[in-house]
Protein backbone atom coordinates (compact mmCIF):
# COMPACT_ATOMS: atom_id res chain seq x y z
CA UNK A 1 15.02 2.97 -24.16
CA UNK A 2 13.61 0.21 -26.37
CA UNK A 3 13.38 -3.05 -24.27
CA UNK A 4 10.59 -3.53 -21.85
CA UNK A 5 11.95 -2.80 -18.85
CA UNK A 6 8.13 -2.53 -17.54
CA UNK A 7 7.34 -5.65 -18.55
CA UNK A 8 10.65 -6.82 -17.04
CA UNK A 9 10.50 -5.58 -14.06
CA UNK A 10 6.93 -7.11 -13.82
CA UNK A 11 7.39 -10.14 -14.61
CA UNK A 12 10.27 -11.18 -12.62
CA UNK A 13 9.04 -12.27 -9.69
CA UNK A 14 6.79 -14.53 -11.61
CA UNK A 15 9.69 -16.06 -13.23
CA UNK A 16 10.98 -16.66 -10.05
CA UNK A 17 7.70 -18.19 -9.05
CA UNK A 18 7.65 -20.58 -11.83
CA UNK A 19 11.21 -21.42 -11.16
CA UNK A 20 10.74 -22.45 -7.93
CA UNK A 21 7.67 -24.83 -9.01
CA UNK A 22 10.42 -26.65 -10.88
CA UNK A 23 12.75 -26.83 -8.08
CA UNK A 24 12.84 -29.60 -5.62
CA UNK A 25 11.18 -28.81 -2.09
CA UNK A 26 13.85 -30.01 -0.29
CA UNK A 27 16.34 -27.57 -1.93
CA UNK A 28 15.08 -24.95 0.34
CA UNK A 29 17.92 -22.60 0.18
CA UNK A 30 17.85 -22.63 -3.03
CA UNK A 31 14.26 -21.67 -3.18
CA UNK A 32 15.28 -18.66 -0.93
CA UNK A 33 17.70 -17.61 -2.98
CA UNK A 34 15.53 -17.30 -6.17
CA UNK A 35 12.63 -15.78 -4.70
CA UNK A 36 15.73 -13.24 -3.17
CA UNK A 37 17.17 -13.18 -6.65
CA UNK A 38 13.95 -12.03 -8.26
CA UNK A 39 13.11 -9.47 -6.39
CA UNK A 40 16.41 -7.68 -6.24
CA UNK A 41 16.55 -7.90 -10.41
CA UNK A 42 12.79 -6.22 -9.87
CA UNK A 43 13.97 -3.44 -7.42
CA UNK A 44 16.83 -2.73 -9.28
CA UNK A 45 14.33 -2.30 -12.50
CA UNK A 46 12.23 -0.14 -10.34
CA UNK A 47 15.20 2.13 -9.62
CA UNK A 48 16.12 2.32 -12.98
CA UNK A 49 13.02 3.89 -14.22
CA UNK A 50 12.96 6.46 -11.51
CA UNK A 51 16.33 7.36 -12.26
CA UNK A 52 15.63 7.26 -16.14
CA UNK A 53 11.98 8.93 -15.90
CA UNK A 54 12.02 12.55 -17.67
CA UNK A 55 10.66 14.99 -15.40
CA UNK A 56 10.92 17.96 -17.54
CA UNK A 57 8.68 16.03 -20.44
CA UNK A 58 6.06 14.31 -18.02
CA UNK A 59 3.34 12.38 -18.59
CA UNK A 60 3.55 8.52 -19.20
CA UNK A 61 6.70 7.57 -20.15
CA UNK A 62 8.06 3.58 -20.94
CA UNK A 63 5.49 3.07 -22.79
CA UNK A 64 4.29 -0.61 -23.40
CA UNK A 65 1.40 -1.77 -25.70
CA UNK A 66 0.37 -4.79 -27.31
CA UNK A 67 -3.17 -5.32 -28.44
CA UNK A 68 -5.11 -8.17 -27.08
CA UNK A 69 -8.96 -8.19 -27.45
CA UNK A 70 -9.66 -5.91 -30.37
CA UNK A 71 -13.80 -6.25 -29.91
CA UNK A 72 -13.30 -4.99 -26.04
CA UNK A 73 -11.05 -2.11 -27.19
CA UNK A 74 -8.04 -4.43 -24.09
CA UNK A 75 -4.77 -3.78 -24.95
CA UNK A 76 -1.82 -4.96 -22.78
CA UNK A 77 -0.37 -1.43 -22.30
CA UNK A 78 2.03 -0.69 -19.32
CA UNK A 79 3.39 3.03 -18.63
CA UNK A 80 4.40 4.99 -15.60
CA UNK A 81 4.40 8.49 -14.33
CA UNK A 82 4.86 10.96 -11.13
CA UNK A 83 2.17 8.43 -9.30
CA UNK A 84 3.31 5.08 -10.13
CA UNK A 85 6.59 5.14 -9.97
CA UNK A 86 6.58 5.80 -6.12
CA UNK A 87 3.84 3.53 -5.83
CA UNK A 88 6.30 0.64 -8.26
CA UNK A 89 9.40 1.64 -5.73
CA UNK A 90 7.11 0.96 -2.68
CA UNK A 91 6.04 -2.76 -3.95
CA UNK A 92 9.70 -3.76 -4.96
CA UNK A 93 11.40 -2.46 -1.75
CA UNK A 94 8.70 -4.69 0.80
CA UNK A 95 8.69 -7.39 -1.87
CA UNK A 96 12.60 -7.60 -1.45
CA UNK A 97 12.60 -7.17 2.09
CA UNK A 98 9.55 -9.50 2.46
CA UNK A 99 11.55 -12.42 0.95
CA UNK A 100 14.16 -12.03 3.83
CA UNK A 101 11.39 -11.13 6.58
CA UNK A 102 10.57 -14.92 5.63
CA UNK A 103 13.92 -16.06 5.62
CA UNK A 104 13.14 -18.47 8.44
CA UNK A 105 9.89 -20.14 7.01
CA UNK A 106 10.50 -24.54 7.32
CA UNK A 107 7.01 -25.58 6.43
CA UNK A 108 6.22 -25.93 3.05
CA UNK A 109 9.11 -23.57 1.70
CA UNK A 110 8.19 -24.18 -2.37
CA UNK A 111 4.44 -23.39 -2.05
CA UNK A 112 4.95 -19.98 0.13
CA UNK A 113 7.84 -18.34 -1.96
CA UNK A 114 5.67 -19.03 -5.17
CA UNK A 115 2.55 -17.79 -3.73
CA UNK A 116 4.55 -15.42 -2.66
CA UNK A 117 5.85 -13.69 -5.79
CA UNK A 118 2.94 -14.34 -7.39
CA UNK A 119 1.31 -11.53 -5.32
CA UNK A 120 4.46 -9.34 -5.51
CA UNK A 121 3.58 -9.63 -9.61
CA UNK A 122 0.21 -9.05 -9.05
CA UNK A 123 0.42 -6.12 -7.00
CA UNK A 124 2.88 -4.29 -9.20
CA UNK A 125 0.66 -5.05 -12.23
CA UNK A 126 -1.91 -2.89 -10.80
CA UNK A 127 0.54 0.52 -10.46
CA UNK A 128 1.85 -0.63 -14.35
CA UNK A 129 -0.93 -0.80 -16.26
CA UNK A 130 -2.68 2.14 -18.52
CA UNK A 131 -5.55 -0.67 -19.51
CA UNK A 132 -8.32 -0.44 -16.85
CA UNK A 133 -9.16 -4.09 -18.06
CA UNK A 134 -5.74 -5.09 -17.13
CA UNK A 135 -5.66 -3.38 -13.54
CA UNK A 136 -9.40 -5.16 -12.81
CA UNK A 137 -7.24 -8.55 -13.50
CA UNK A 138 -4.18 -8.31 -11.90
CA UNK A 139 -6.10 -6.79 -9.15
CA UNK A 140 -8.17 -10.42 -8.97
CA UNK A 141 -4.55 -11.98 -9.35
CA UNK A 142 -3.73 -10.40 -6.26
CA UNK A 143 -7.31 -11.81 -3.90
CA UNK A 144 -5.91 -15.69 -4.38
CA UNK A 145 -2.41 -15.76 -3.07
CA UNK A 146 -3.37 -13.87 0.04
CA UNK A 147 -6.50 -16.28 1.58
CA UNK A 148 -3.96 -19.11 0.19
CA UNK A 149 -1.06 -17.47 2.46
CA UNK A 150 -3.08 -16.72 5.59
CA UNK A 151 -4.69 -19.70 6.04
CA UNK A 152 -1.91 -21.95 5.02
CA UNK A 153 0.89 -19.94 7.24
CA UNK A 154 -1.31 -17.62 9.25
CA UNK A 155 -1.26 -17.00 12.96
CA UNK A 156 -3.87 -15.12 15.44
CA UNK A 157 -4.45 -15.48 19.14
CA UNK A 158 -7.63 -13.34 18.83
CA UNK A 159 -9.42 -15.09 16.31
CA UNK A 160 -8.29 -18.41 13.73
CA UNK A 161 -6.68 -18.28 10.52
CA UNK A 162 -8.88 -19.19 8.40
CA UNK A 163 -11.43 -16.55 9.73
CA UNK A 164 -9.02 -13.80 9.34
CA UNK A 165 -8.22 -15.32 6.04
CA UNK A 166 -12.19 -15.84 4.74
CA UNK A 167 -13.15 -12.31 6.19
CA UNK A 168 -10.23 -10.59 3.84
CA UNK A 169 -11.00 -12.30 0.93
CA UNK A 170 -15.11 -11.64 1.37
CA UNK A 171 -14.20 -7.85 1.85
CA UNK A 172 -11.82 -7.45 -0.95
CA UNK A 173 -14.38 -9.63 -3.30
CA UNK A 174 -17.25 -7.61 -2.58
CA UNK A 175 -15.07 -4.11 -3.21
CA UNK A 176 -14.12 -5.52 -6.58
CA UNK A 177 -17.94 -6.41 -7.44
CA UNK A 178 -18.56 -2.64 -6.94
CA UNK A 179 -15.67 -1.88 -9.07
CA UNK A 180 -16.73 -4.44 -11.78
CA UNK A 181 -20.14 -2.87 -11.92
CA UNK A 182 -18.45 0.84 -12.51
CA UNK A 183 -15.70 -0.84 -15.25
CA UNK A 184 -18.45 -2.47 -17.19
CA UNK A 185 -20.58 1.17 -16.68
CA UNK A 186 -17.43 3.07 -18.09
CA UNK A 187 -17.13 0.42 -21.17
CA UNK A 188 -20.59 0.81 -22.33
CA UNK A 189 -21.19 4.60 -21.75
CA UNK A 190 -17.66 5.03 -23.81
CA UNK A 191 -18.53 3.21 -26.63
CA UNK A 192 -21.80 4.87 -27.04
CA UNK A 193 -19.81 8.13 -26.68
CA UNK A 194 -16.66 7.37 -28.83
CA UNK A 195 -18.04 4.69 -31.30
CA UNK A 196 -15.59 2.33 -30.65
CA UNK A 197 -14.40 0.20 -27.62
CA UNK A 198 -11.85 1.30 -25.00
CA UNK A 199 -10.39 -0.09 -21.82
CA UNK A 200 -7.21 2.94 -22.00
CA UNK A 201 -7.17 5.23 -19.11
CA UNK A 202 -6.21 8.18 -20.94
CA UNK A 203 -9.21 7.67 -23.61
CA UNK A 204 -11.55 7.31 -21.20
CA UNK A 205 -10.31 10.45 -19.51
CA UNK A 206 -11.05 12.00 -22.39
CA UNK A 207 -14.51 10.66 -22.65
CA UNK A 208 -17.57 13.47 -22.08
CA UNK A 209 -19.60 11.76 -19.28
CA UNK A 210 -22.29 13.30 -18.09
CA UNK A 211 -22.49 14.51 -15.09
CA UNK A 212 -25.20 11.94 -13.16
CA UNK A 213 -23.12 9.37 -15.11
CA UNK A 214 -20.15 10.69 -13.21
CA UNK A 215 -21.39 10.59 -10.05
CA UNK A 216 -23.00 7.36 -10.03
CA UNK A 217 -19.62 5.38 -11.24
CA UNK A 218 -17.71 7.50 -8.95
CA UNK A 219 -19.67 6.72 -5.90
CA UNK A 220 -19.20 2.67 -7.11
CA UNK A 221 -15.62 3.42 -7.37
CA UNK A 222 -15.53 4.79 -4.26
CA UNK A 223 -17.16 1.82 -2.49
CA UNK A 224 -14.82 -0.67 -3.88
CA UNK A 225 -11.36 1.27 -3.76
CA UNK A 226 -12.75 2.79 -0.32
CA UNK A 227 -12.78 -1.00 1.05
CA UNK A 228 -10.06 -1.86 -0.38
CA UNK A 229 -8.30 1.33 1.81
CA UNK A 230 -10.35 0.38 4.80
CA UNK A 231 -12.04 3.19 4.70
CA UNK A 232 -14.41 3.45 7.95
CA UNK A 233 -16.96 1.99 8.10
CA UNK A 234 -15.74 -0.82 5.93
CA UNK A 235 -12.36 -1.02 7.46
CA UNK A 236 -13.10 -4.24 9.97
CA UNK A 237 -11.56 -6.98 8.01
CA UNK A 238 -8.27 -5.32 7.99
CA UNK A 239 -6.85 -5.71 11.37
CA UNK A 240 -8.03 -9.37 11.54
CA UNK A 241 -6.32 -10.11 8.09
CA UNK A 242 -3.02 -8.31 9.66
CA UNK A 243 -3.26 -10.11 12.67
CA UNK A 244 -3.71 -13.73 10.80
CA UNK A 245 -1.33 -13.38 8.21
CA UNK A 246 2.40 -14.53 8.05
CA UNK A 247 4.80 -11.78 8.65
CA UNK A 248 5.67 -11.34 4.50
CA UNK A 249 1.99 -10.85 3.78
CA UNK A 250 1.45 -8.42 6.33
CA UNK A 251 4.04 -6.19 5.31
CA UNK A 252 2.71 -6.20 1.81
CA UNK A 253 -1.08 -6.49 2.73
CA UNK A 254 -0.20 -2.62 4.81
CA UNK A 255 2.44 -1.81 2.55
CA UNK A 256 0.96 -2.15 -0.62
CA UNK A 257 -2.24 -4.16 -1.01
CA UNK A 258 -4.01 -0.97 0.31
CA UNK A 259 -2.03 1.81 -1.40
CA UNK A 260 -4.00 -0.32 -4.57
CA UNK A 261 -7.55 1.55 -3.43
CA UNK A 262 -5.76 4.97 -3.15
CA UNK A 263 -4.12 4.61 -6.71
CA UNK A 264 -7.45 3.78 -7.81
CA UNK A 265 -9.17 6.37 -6.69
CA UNK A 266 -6.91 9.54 -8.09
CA UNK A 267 -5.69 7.44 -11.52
CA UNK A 268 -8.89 6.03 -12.10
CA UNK A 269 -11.66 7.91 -10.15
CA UNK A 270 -10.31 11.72 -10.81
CA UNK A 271 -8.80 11.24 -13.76
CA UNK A 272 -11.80 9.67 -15.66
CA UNK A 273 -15.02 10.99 -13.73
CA UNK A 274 -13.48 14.35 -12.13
CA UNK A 275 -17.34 15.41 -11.93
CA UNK A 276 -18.32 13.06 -9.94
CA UNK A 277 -15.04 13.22 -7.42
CA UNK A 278 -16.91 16.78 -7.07
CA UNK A 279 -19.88 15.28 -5.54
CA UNK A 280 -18.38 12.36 -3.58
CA UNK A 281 -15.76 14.04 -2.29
CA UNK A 282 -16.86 15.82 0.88
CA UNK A 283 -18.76 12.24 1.60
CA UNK A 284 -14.75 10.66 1.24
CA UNK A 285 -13.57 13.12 3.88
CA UNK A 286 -16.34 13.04 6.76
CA UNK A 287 -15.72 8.93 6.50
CA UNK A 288 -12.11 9.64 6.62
CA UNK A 289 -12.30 11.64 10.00
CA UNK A 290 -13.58 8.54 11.38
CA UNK A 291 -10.56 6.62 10.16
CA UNK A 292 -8.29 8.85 11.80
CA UNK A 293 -10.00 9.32 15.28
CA UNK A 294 -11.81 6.25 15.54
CA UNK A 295 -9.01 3.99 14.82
CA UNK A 296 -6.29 5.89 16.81
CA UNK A 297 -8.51 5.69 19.55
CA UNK A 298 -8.85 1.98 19.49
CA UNK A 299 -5.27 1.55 19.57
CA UNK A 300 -5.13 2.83 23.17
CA UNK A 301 -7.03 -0.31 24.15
CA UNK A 302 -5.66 -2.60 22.17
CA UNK A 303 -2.39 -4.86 23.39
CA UNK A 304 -1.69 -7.03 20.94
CA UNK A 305 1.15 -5.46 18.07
CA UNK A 306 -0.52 -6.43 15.25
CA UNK A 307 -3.93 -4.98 16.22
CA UNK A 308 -1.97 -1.73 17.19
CA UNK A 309 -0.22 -1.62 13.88
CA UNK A 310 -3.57 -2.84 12.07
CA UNK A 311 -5.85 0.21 13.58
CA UNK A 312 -2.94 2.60 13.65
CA UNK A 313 -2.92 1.54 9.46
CA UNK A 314 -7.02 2.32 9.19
CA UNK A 315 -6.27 5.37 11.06
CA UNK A 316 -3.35 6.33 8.69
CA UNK A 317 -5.42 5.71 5.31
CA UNK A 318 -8.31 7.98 6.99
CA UNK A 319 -4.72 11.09 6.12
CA UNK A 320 -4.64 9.46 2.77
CA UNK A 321 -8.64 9.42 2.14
CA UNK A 322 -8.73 13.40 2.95
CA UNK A 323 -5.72 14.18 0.72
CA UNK A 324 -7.16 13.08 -1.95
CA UNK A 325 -10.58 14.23 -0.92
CA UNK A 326 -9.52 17.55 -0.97
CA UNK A 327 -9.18 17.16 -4.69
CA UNK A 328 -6.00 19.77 -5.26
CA UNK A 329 -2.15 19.83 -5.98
CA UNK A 330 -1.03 20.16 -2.61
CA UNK A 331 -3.32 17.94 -0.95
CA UNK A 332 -3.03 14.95 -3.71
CA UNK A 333 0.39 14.94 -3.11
CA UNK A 334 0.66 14.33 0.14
CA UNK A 335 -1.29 11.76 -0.08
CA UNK A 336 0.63 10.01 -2.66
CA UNK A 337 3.78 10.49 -0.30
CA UNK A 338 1.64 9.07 2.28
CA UNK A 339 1.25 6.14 0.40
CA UNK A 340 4.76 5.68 0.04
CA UNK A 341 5.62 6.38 3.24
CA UNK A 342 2.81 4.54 5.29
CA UNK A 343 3.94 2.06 3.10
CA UNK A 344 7.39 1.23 4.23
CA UNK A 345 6.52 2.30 7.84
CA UNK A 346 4.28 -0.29 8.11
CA UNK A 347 6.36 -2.72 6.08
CA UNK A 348 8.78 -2.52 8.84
CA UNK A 349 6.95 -2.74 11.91
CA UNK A 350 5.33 -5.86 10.91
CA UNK A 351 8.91 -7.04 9.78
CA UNK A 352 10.29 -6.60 13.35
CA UNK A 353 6.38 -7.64 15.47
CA UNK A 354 7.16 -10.69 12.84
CA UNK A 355 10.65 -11.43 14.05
CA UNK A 356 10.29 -11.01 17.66
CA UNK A 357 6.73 -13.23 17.53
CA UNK A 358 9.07 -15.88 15.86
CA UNK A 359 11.49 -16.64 18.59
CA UNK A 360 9.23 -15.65 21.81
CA UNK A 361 5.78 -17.05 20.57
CA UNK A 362 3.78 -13.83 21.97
CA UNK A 363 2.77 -10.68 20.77
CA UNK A 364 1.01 -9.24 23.71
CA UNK A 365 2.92 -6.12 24.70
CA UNK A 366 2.48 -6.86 28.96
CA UNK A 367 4.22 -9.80 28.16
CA UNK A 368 7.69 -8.16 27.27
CA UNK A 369 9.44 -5.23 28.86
CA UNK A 370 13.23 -4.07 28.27
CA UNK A 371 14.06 -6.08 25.11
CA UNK A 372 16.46 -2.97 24.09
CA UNK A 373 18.86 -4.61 26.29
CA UNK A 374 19.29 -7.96 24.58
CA UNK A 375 18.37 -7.21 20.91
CA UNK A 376 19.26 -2.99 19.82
CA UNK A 377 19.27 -3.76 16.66
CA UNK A 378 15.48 -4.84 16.45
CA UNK A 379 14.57 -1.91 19.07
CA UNK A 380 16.44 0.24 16.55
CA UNK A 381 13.95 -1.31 14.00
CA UNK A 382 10.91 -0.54 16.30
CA UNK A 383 11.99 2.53 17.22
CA UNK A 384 12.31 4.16 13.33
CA UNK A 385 8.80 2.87 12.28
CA UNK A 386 7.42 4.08 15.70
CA UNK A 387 8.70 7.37 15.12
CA UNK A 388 8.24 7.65 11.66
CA UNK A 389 4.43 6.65 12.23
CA UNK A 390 3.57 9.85 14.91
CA UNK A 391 5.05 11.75 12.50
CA UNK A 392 8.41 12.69 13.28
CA UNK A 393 10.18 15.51 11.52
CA UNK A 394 13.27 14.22 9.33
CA UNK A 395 11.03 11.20 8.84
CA UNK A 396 9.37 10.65 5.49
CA UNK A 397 5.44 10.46 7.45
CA UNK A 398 5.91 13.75 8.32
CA UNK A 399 6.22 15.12 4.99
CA UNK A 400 3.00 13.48 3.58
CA UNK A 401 0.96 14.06 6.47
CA UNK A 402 2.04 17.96 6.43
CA UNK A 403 1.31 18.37 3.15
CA UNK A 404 -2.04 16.77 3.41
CA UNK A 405 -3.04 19.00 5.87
CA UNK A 406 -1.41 22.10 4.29
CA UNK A 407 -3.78 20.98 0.86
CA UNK A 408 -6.82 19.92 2.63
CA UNK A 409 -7.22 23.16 4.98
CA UNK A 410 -7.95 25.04 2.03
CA UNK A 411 -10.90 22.53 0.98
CA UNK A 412 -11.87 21.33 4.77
CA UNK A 413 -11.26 23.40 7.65
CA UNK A 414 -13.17 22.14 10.29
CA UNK A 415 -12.38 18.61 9.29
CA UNK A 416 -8.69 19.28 9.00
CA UNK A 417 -8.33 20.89 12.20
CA UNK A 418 -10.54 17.99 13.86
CA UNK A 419 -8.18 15.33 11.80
CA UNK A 420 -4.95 17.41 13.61
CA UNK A 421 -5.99 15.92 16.53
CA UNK A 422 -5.11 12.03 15.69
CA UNK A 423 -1.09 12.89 15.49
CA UNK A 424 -1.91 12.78 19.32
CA UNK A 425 -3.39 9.81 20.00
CA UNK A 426 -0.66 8.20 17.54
CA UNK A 427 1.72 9.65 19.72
CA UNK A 428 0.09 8.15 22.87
CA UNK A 429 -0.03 4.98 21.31
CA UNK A 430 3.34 4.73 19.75
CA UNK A 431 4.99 5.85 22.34
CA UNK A 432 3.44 3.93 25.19
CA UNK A 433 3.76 0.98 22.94
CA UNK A 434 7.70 1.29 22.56
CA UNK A 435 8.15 2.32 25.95
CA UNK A 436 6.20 -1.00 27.40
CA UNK A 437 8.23 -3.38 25.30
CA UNK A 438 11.44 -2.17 24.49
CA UNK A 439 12.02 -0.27 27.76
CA UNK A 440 12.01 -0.57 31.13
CA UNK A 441 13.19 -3.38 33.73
CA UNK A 442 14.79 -6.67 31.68
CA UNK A 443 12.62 -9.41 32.11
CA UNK A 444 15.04 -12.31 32.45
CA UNK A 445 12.90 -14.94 30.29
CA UNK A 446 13.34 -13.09 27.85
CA UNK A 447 17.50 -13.50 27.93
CA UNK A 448 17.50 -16.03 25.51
CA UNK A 449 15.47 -14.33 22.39
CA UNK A 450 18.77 -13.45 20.14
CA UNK A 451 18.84 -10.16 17.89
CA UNK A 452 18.88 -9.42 14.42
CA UNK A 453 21.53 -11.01 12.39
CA UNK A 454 22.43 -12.05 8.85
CA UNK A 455 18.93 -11.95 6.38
CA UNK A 456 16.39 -10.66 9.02
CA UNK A 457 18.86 -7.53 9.22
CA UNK A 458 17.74 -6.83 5.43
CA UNK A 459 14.54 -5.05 6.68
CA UNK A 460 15.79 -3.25 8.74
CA UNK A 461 18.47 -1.97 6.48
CA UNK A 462 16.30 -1.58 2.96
CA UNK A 463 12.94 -0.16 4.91
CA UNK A 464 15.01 2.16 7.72
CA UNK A 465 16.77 4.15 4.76
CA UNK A 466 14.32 4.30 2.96
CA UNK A 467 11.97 5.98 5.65
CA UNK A 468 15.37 7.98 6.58
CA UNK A 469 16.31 8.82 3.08
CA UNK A 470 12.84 10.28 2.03
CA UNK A 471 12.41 11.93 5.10
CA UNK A 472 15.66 13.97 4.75
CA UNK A 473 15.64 14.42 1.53
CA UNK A 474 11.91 14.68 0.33
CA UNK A 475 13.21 16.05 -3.29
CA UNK A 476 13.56 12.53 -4.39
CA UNK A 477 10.06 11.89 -4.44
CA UNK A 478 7.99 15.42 -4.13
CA UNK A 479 9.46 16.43 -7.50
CA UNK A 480 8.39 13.24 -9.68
CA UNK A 481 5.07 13.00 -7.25
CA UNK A 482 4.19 16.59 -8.04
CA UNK A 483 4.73 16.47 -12.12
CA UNK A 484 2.17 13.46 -12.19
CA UNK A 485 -0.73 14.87 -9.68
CA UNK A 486 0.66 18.19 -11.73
CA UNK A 487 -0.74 16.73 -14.76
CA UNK A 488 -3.82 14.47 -13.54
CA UNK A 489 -5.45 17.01 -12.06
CA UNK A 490 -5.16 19.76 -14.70
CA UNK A 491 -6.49 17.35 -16.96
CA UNK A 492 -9.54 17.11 -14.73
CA UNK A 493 -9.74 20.31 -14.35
CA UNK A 494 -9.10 20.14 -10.79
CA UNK A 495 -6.57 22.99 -9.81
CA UNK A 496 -8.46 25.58 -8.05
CA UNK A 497 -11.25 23.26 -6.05
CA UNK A 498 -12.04 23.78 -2.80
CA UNK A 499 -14.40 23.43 -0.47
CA UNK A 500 -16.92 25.04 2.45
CA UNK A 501 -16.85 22.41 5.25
């Protein structure tokens, strides 16, 4: 295939973006429409290269490169494999079904669809790009939109807007000064290595770091992509940035904002300095167990739905963190499938918490009670992410999270069977969650809230089947997710790691 369908897929939603600046703000629908119209043209992209990807060749495939700073070794150079495609279908499904999560925004319609698909772009970027230059950029793109977004069309009972908004940005910010620090490390070693500047992944994997150089780079790495994933103890400014963002930015924020630190950490942290995810690694999975147990248990106290949804996210990256911890095939996998399938999990739930805050102004569970009876069709929604977050079987969570603990057993035993434990206090949780506000007595002031219909059903529809779909039929993604961790971590010379604790 000869035309850039990277590129084009990429840059989409930015051409929506810039035109909708052109449009009139009055012309709302027609705003709506665009932003819609982008994103579908994206997805469809997306689709395309996982249908078109080779899996019986491998490696990076679409290739894109342009040069762009010859004296920094930067080249604009796009590619995908067994990781990022997932990771690409992921931002392309919530960016589409974010649009129509939003269908019902009235205040200042122009501004928040641009802003809007400006993120989309600049998440994507970061799962496109084989330039580590490039993915340090569109991974700043990314930083502005968001505090722009949550302050602007924000909401939080608990604390204001533009705290939840200031405290994301300061947390993100300081994870990328970490990972600035390890990119400008990696430059300067490689060049006094190789001769000759290099920002491309795959040279730089290549590279012969020392050892101590390793280590040192990795642990930086694993600071700033580690925030970025919330891992504990650095995971506080995530439920206040769910909790004070608008619905769309939520679902991307848990969707795929954080899937951005676990990327980072196998394309760029095992792949390049594989010595050094040697060292850090059992560090990775001890913070991790605190994820899953700490988080899960805060959830039992908490009643608001985004705070449960926020923690029960921290507590869900903690699965992620020890997959790839565990450093081997099995274990990487799964958490790459976890990725995906957190992803549009939590996509959805803040879709429907979204909707339903919307038209009854409250998010405190107590406050609601048998809402199955007037609106199915968003229990339905609450009911699939529920399930699919405690893990159901025929659900695409419980894939990932059984193969991370199938891979990281072998590595950590103690810590896996410890970890075990938080699929029940996610069922506790979950459960007592759905049961409290979708079951039960009808509460008659709530007769008036009307169900899903027309746009807001898109959600629903896109996010459900695709939870449904994976879970069922787990081929479609284990297959291309296993030839690209297949690859990665025989490069690194990961295959037969494992561990003692």
């Amino acid at each position: 295939m000869n035309w850039p369908i990277l590129s084009l897929t990429l840059f989409m939603p930015l051409i929506g973006a810039i035109i909708i600046m052109t449009l009139h703000r009055e012309r709302e629908q027609a705003i709506k429409y665009v932003a819609a119209g982008a994103t579908l043209v994206s997805l469809i992209l997306s689709l395309v290269v996982a249908i078109g990807y080779d899996r019986s060749l491998g490696g990076i495939q679409f290739v894109e490169s342009i040069p762009w700073t010859a004296d920094l070794g930067v080249t604009y150079a796009l590619g995908v494999d067994g990781i990022s495609i997932p990771l690409l279908l992921l931002t392309t499904l919530i960016g589409f079904s974010a649009v129509y999560a939003s269908w019902n925004i009235s205040e200042r319609v122009k501004e928040f669809f641009s802003l809007l698909l400006i993120l989309i772009t600049g998440v994507m970027g970061t799962f496109l790009t084989t330039d580590l230059f490039i993915f340090f950029l569109f991974y700043e793109v990314v930083v502005i939109p968001i505090y722009l977004m949550v302050i602007m069309w924000g909401s939080s009972k608990r604390v204001t807007k533009e705290y939840a908004g200031m405290k994301l940005t300061i947390y993100l910010l300081i994870g990328s000064a970490f990972l600035l620090v390890g990119l400008i490390a990696l430059f300067v070693q490689s060049m006094a290595v190789n001769g000759a500047p290099s920002m491309d992944l795959m040279t730089l994997a290549q590279t012969e770091f020392s050892q101590s150089f390793q280590v040192f780079v990795f642990a930086l790495m694993a600071f700033g992509f580690g925030t970025l994933l919330s891992m504990f103890p650095f995971h506080a400014w995530s439920p206040d940035g769910y909790a004070g963002a608008p619905t769309a930015v939520s679902m991307i924020h848990a969707g795929v904002l954080k899937k951005i630190g676990g990327y980072g950490l196998i394309r760029i942290g095992i792949m390049i300095l594989p010595a050094g995810a040697q060292v850090i690694a059992p560090i990775i999975a001890v913070l991790a167990l605190g994820n899953v147990i700490y988080a899960a248990f805060i959830c039992l106290s908490q009643k608001d739905l985004k705070y449960i949804v926020g923690y029960s996210s921290v507590s869900h990256m903690g699965y992620v963190l020890i997959g790839i911890a565990a450093l081997n095939l099995v274990s990487i996998n799964g958490a790459v499938i976890m990725m995906f399938a957190h992803g549009v999990m939590a996509a959805l739930f803040f879709a429907m918490i979204g909707n339903l805050y919307e038209k009854s102004h409250t998010r405190n569970v107590d406050d609601f009670g048998g809402l199955a009876h007037q609106m199915p069709r968003l229990a339905t929604g609450f009911m699939i992410a529920g399930l699919a977050s405690l893990g159901l079987p025929g659900m695409v969570n419980f894939i990932g999270e059984f193969t991370i603990f199938v891979g990281a057993f072998s590595s950590f035993k103690v810590l896996t069977i410890i970890a075990v434990s938080g699929i029940i206090f996610t069922a506790l949780y979950i459960l007592r969650t759905l049961g409290n506000v979708l079951f039960g007595p009808r509460k008659e002031k709530w007769d008036h809230l009307q169900d899903l219909k027309g746009p807001e059903m898109v959600p629903l529809l896109v996010l459900g089947a695709a939870i449904i779909i994976g879970g069922i039929m787990p081929f479609t993604l284990m297959d291309l997710i296993n030839n690209g961790v297949g690859s990665l971590i025989s490069q690194a010379g990961l295959m037969q790691i494992g561990g003692i604790l």
